[in-house]
Protein backbone atom coordinates (compact mmCIF):
# COMPACT_ATOMS: atom_id res chain seq x y z
CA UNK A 1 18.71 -3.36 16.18
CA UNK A 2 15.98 -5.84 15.85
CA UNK A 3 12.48 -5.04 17.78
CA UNK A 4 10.85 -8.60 16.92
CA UNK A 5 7.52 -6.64 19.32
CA UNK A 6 6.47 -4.46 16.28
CA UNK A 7 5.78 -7.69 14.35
CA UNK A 8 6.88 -6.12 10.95
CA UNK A 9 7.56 -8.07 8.16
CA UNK A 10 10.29 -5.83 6.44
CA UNK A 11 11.61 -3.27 8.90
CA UNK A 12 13.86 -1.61 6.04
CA UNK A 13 10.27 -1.14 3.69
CA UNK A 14 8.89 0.26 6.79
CA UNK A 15 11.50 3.12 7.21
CA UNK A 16 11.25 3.93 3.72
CA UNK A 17 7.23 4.36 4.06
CA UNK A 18 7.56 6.32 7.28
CA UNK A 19 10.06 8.37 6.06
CA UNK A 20 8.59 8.60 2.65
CA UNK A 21 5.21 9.70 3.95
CA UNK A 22 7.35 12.63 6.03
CA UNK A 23 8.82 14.06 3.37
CA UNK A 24 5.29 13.79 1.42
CA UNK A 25 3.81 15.72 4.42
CA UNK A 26 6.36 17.99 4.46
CA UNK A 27 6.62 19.01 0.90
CA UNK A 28 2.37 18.95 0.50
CA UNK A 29 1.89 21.63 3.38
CA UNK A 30 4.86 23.40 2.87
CA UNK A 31 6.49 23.61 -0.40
CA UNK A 32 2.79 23.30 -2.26
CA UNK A 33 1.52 25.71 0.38
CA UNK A 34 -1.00 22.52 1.28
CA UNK A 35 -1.64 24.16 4.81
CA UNK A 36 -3.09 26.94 3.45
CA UNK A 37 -5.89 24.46 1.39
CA UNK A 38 -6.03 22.04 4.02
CA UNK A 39 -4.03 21.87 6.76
CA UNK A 40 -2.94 19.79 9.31
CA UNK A 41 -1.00 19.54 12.37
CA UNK A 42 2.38 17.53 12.18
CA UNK A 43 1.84 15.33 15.79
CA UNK A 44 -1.61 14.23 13.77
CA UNK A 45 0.08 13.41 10.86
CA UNK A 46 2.53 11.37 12.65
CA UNK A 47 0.37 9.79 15.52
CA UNK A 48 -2.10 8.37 12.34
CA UNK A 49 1.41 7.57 10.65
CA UNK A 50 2.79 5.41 13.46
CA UNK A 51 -0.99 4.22 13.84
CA UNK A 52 -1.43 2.61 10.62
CA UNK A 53 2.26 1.03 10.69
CA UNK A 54 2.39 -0.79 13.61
CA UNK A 55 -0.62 0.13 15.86
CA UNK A 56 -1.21 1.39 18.77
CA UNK A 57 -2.52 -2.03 20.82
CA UNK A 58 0.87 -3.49 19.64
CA UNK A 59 3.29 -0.97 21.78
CA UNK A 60 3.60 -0.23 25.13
CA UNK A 61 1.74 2.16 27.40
CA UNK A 62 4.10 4.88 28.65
CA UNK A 63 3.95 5.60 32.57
CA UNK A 64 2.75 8.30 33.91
């Protein structure tokens, strides 16, 4: 499914970095006990994440 609004220039690339930087997260403060050294909540990780791919300003503003 195509979402020609997120303006990205290889959707498949960007998958692989999201998911890429997940599973970084993941293993850092988990599996190398990263959360003890510095940690971080996930919903920060992944609001920055989401942030640096495609932007806030370029999706909608949810209704409240």
């Amino acid at each position: 499914m195509a979402h020609p609004e997120l303006h990205l220039k290889d959707a498949e690339a960007a998958a692989r970095i999201f998911m890429g930087s997940l599973i970084s997260f993941v293993l850092t403060q988990n599996i190398l006990h990263g959360a003890a050294i510095a940690p971080m909540a996930p919903d920060l990780m992944v609001d920055c994440l989401v942030d640096t791919l495609i932007g806030r300003s370029q999706l909608p503003m949810p209704h409240r």
